[in-house]
C-alpha atoms as a PDB file:
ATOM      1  CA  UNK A   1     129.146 123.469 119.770  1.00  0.00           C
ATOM      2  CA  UNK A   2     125.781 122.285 121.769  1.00  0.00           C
ATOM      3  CA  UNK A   3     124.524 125.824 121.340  1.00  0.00           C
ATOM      4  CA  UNK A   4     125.073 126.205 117.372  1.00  0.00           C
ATOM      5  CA  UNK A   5     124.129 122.351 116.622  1.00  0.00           C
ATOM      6  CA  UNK A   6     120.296 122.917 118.267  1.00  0.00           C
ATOM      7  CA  UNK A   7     120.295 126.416 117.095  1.00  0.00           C
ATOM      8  CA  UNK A   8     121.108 124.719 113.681  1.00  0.00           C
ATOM      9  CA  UNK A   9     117.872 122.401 114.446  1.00  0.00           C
ATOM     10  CA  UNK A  10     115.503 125.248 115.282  1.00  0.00           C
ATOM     11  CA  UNK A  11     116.479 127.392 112.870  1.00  0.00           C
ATOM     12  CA  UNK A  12     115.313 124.584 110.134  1.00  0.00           C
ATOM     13  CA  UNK A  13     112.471 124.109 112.024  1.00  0.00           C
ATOM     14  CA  UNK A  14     111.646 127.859 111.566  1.00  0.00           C
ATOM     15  CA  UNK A  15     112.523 127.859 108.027  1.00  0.00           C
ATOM     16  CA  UNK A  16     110.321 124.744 107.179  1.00  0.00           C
ATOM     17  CA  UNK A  17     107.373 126.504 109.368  1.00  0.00           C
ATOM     18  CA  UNK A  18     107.327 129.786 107.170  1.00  0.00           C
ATOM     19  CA  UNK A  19     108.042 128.758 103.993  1.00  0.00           C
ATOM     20  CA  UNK A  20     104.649 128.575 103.096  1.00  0.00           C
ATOM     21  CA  UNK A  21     104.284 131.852 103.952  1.00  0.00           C
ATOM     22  CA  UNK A  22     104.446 135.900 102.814  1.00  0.00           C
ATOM     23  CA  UNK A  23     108.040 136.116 103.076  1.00  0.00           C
ATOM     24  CA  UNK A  24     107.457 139.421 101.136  1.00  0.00           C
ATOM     25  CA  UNK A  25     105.566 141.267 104.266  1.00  0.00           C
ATOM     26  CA  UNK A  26     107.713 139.574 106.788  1.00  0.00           C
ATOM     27  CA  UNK A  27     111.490 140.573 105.488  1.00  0.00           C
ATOM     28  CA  UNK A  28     111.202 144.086 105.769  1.00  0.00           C
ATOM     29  CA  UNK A  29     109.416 143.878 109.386  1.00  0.00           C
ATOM     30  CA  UNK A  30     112.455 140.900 110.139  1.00  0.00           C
ATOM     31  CA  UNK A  31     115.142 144.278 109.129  1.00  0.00           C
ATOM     32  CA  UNK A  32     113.183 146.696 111.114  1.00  0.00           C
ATOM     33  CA  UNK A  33     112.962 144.777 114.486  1.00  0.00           C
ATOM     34  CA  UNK A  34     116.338 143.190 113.872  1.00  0.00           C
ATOM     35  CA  UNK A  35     117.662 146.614 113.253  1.00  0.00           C
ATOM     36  CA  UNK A  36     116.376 148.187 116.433  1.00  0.00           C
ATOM     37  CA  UNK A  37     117.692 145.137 118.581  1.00  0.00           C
ATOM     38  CA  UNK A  38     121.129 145.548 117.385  1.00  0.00           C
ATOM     39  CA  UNK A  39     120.607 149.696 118.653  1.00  0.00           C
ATOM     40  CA  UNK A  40     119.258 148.162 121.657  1.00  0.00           C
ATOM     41  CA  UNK A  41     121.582 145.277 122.663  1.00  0.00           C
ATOM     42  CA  UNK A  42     124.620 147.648 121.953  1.00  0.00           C
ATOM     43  CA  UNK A  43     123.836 150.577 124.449  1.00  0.00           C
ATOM     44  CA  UNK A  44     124.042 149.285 128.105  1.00  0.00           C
ATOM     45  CA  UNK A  45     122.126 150.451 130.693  1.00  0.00           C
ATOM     46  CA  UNK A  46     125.638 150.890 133.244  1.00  0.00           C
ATOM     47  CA  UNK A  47     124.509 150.911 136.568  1.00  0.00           C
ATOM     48  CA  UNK A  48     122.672 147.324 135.998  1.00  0.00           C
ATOM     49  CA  UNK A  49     124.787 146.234 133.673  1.00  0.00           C
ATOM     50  CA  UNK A  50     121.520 145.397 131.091  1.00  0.00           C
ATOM     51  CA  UNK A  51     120.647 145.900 127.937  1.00  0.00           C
ATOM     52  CA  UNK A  52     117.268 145.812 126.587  1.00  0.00           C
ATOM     53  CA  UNK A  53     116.640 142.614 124.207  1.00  0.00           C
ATOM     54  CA  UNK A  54     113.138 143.585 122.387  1.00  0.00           C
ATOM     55  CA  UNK A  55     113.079 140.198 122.222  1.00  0.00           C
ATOM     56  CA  UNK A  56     109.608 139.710 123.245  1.00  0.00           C
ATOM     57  CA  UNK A  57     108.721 142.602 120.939  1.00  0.00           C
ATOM     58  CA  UNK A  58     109.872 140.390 118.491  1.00  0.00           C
ATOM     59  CA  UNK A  59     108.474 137.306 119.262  1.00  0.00           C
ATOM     60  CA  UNK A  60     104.573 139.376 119.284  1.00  0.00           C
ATOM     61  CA  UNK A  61     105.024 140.873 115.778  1.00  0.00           C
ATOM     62  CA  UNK A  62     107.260 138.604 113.986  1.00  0.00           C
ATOM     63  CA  UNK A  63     105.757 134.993 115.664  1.00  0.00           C
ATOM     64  CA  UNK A  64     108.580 132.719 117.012  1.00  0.00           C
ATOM     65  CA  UNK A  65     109.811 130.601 114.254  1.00  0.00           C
ATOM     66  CA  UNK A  66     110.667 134.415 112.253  1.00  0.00           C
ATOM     67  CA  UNK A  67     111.732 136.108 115.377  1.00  0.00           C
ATOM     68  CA  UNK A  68     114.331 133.258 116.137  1.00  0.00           C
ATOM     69  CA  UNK A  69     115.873 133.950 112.335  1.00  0.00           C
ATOM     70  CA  UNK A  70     115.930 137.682 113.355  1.00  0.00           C
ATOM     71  CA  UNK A  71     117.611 136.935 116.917  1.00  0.00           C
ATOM     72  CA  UNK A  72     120.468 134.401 115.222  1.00  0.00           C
ATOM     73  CA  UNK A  73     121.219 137.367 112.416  1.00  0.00           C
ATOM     74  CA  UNK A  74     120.888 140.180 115.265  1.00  0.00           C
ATOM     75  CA  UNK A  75     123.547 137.967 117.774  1.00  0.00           C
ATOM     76  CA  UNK A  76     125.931 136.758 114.486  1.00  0.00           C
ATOM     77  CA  UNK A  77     126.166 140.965 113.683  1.00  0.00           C
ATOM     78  CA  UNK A  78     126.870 141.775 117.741  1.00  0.00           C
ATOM     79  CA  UNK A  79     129.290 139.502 117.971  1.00  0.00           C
ATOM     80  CA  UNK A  80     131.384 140.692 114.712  1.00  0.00           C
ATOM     81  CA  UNK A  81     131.169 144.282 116.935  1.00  0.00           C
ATOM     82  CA  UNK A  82     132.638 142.237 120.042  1.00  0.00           C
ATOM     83  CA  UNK A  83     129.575 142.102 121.661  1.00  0.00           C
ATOM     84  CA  UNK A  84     129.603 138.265 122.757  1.00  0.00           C
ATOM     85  CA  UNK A  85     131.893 136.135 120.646  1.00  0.00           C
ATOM     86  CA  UNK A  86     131.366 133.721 117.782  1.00  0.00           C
ATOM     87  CA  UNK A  87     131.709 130.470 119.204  1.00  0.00           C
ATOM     88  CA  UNK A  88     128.799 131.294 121.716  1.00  0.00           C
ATOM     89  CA  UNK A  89     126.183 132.485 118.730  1.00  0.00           C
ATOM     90  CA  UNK A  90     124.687 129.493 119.056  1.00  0.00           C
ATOM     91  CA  UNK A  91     123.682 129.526 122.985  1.00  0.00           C
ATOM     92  CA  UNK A  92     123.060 133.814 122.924  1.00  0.00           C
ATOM     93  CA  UNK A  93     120.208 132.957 120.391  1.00  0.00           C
ATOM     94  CA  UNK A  94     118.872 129.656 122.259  1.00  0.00           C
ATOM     95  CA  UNK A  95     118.471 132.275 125.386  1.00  0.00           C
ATOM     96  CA  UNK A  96     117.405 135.204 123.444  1.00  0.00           C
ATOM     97  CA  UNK A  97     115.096 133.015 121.134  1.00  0.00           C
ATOM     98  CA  UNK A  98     113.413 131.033 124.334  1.00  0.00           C
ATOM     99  CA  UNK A  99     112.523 134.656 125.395  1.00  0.00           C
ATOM    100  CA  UNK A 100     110.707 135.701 121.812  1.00  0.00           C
ATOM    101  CA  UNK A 101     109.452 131.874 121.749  1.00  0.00           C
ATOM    102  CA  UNK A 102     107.626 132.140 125.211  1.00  0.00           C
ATOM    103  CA  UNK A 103     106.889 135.677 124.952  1.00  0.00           C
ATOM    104  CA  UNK A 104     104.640 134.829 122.012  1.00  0.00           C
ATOM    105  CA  UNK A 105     102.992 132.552 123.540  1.00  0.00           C
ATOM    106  CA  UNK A 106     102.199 134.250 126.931  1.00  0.00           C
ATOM    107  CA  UNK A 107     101.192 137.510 125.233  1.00  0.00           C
ATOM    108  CA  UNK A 108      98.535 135.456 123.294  1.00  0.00           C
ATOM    109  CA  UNK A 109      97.251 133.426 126.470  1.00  0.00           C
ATOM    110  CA  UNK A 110      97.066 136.662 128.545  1.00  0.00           C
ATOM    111  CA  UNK A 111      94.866 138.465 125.530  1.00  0.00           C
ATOM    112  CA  UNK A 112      92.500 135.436 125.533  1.00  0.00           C
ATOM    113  CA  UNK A 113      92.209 135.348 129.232  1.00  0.00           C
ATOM    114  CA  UNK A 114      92.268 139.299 130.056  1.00  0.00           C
ATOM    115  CA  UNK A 115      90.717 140.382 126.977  1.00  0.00           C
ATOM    116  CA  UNK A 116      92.274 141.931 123.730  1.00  0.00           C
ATOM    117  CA  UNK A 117      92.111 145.861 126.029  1.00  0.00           C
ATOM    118  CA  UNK A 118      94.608 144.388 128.130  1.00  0.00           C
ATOM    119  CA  UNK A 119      97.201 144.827 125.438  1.00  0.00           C
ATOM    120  CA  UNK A 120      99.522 146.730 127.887  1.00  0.00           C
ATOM    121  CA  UNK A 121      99.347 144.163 130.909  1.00  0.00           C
ATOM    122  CA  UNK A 122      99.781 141.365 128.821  1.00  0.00           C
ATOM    123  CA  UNK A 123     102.868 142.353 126.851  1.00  0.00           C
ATOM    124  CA  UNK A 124     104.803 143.554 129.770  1.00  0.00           C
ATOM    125  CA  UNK A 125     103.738 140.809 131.351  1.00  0.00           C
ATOM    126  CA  UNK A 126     104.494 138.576 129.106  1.00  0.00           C
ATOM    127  CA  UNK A 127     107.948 140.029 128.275  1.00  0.00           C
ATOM    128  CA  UNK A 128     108.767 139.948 132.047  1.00  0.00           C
ATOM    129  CA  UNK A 129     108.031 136.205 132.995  1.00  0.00           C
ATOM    130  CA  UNK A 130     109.921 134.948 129.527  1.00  0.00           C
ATOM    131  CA  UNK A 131     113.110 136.899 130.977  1.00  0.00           C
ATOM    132  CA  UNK A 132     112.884 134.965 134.360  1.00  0.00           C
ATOM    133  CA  UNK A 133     112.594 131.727 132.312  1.00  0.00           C
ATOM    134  CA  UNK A 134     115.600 132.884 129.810  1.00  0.00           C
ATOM    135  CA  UNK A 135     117.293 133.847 133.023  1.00  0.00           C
ATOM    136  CA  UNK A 136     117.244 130.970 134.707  1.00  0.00           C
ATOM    137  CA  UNK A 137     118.367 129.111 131.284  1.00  0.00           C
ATOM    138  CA  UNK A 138     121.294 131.361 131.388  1.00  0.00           C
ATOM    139  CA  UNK A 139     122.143 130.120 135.021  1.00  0.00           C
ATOM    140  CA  UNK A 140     121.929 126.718 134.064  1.00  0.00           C
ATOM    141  CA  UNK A 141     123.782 126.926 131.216  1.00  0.00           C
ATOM    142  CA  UNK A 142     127.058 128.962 132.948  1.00  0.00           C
ATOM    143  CA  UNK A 143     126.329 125.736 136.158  1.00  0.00           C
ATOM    144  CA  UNK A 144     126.782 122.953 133.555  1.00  0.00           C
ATOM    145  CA  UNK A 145     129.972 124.915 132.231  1.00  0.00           C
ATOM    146  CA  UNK A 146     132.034 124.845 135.871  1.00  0.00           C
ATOM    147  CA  UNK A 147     134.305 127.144 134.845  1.00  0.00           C
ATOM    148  CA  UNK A 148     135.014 130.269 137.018  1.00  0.00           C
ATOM    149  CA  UNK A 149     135.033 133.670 134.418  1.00  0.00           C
ATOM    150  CA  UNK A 150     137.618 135.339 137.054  1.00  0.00           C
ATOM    151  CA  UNK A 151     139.859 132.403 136.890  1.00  0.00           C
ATOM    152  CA  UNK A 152     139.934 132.291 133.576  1.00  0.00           C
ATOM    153  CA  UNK A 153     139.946 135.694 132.926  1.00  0.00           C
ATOM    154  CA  UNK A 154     143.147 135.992 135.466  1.00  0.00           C
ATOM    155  CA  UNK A 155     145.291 133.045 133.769  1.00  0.00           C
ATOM    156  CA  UNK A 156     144.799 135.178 130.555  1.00  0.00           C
ATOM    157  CA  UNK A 157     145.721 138.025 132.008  1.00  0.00           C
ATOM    158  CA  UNK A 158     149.134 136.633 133.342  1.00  0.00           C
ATOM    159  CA  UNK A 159     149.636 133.695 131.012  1.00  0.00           C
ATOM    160  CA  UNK A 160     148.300 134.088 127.649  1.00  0.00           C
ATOM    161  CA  UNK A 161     149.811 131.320 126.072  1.00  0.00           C
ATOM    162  CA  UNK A 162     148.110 128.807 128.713  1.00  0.00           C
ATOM    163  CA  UNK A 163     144.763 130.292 128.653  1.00  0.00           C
ATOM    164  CA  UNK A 164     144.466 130.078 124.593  1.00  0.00           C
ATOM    165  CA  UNK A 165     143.911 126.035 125.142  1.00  0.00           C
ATOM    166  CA  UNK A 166     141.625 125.926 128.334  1.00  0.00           C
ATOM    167  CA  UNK A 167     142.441 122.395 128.370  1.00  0.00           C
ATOM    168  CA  UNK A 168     145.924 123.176 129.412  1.00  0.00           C
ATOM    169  CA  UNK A 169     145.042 125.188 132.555  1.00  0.00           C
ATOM    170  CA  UNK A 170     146.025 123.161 135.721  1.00  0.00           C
ATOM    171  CA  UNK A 171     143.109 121.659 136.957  1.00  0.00           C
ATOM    172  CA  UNK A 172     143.753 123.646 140.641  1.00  0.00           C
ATOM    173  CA  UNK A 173     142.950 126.799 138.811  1.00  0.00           C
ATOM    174  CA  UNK A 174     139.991 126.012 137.034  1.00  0.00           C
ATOM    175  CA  UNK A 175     137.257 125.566 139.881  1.00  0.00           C
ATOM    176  CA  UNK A 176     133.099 125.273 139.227  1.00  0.00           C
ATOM    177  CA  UNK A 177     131.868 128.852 139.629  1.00  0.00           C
ATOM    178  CA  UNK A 178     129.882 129.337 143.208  1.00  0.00           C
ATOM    179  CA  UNK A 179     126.575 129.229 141.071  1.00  0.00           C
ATOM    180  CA  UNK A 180     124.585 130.229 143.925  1.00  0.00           C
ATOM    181  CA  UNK A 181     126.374 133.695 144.650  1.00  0.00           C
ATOM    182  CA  UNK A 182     126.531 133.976 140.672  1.00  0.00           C
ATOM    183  CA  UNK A 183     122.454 133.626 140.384  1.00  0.00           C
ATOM    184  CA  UNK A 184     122.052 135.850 143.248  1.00  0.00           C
ATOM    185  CA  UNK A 185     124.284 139.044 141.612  1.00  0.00           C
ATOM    186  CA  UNK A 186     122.458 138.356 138.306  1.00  0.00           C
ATOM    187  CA  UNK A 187     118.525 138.010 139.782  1.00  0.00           C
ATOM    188  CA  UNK A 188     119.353 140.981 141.876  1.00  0.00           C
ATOM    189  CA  UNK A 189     120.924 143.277 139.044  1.00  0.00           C
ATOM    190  CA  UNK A 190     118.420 141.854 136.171  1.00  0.00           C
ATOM    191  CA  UNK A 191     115.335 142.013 138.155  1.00  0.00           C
ATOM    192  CA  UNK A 192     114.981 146.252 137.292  1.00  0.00           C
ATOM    193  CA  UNK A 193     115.865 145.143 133.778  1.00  0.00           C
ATOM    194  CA  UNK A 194     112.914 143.012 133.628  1.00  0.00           C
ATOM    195  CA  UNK A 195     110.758 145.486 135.246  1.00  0.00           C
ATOM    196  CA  UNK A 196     111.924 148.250 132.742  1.00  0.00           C
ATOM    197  CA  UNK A 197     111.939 145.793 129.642  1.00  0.00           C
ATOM    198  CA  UNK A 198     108.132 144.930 130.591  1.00  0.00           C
ATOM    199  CA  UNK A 199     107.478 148.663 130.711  1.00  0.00           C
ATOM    200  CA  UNK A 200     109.294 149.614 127.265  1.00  0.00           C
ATOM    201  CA  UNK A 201     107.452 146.446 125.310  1.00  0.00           C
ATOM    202  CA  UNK A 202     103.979 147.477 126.568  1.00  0.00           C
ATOM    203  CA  UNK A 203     104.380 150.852 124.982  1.00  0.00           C
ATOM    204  CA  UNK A 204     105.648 149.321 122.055  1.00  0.00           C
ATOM    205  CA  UNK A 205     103.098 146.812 121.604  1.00  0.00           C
ATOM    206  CA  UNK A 206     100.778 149.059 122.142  1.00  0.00           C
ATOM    207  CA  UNK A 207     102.026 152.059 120.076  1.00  0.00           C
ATOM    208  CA  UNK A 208     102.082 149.447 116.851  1.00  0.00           C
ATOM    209  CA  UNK A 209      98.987 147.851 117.907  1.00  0.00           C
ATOM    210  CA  UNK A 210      97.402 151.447 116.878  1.00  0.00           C
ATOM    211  CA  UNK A 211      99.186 152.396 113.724  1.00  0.00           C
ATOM    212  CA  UNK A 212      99.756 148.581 112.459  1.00  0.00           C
ATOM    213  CA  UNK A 213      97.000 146.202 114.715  1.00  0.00           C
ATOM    214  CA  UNK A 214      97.394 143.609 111.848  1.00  0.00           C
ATOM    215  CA  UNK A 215     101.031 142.940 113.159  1.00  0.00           C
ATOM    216  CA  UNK A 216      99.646 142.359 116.523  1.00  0.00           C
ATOM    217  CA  UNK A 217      96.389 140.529 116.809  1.00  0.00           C
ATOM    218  CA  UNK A 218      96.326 137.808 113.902  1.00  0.00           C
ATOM    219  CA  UNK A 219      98.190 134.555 114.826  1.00  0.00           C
ATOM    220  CA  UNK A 220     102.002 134.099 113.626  1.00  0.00           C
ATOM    221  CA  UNK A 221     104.028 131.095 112.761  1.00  0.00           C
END
């Protein structure tokens, strides 16, 4: 409910920031790069158990306030294919959004202070450091819950009934997650994602900065 209720803020936020706008060039580039996240997000890499997010990609061509409206529709469509679930909509595009958000914003400091040849460096760069931010939001987020997935997950497996209220679970079976062994599996096994996500938004930043630069270079909402 904390997830959708500040999604529910930002998302207003975004609408009131772009409403004075040209929707009319923006909706068909929010359908293209929503389009190719949903592709993206759905085909895991399986030995890392990643998937690349393009949300950075995003973030540089859309600006943050669109790219957070083409995050919430691209997690709301996911999670109608299973990927995720409903009721955690609201926190996917908070994580995914903070990475477009900072992305943005990184990309456009590294051009100033590199120079606008170092289009390359500073998207990958950019797209790296904003996943070890969302990262480490994602941590936080699973430490506040205290709730151990394998727990859980077992209870459900043996008594269905129990686990449908996870208020009823006995309070002996439902123990705080050991966060630190959690954060280690998930730097170690994300860190080549971010290293290949940097790689595959530099050539895509820079592959549209050559056909399209106007999508790249002049300053978003």
């Amino acid at each position: 409910m904390a997830g959708w209720i500040v999604i529910a803020l930002i998302l207003a936020f975004s609408i009131y920031r772009i409403k004075n706008t040209k929707l009319n060039r923006k909706i068909p580039l929010i359908g293209i790069i929503s389009a190719l996240m949903i592709v993206c997000m759905t085909i895991p890499i399986i030995p890392i158990a990643y998937h690349i997010n393009l949300s950075v990609v995003a973030g540089i061509i859309l600006g943050p306030a669109v790219a957070f409206i083409s995050i919430f529709i691209v997690d709301l469509i996911i999670a109608m294919f299973g990927h995720g679930g409903i009721t955690v909509v609201g926190l996917n595009t908070v994580v995914i959004g903070t990475e477009a958000f900072i992305g943005f914003y990184l990309f456009q400091l590294f051009m100033a202070l590199i120079g606008r040849d170092s289009i390359m460096w500073s998207s990958g760069l950019a797209a790296v450091i904003s996943l070890i931010l969302s990262t480490s939001i994602l941590i936080g987020v699973v430490y506040v819950s205290q709730i151990n997935p394998e727990i859980v997950i077992g209870i459900e497996e043996e008594h269905p009934t129990e686990a449908a209220n996870v208020g009823n679970v006995p309070n002996e079976l439902v123990k705080g997650i050991n966060i630190k062994s959690f954060a280690k599996t998930i730097l170690i096994l994300l860190g080549i994602g971010w290293i290949l996500e940097g790689i595959i938004t530099a050539f895509v930043i820079k592959y549209v900065s050559r056909v399209r630069p106007d999508l790249i270079l002049p300053e978003r909402a």
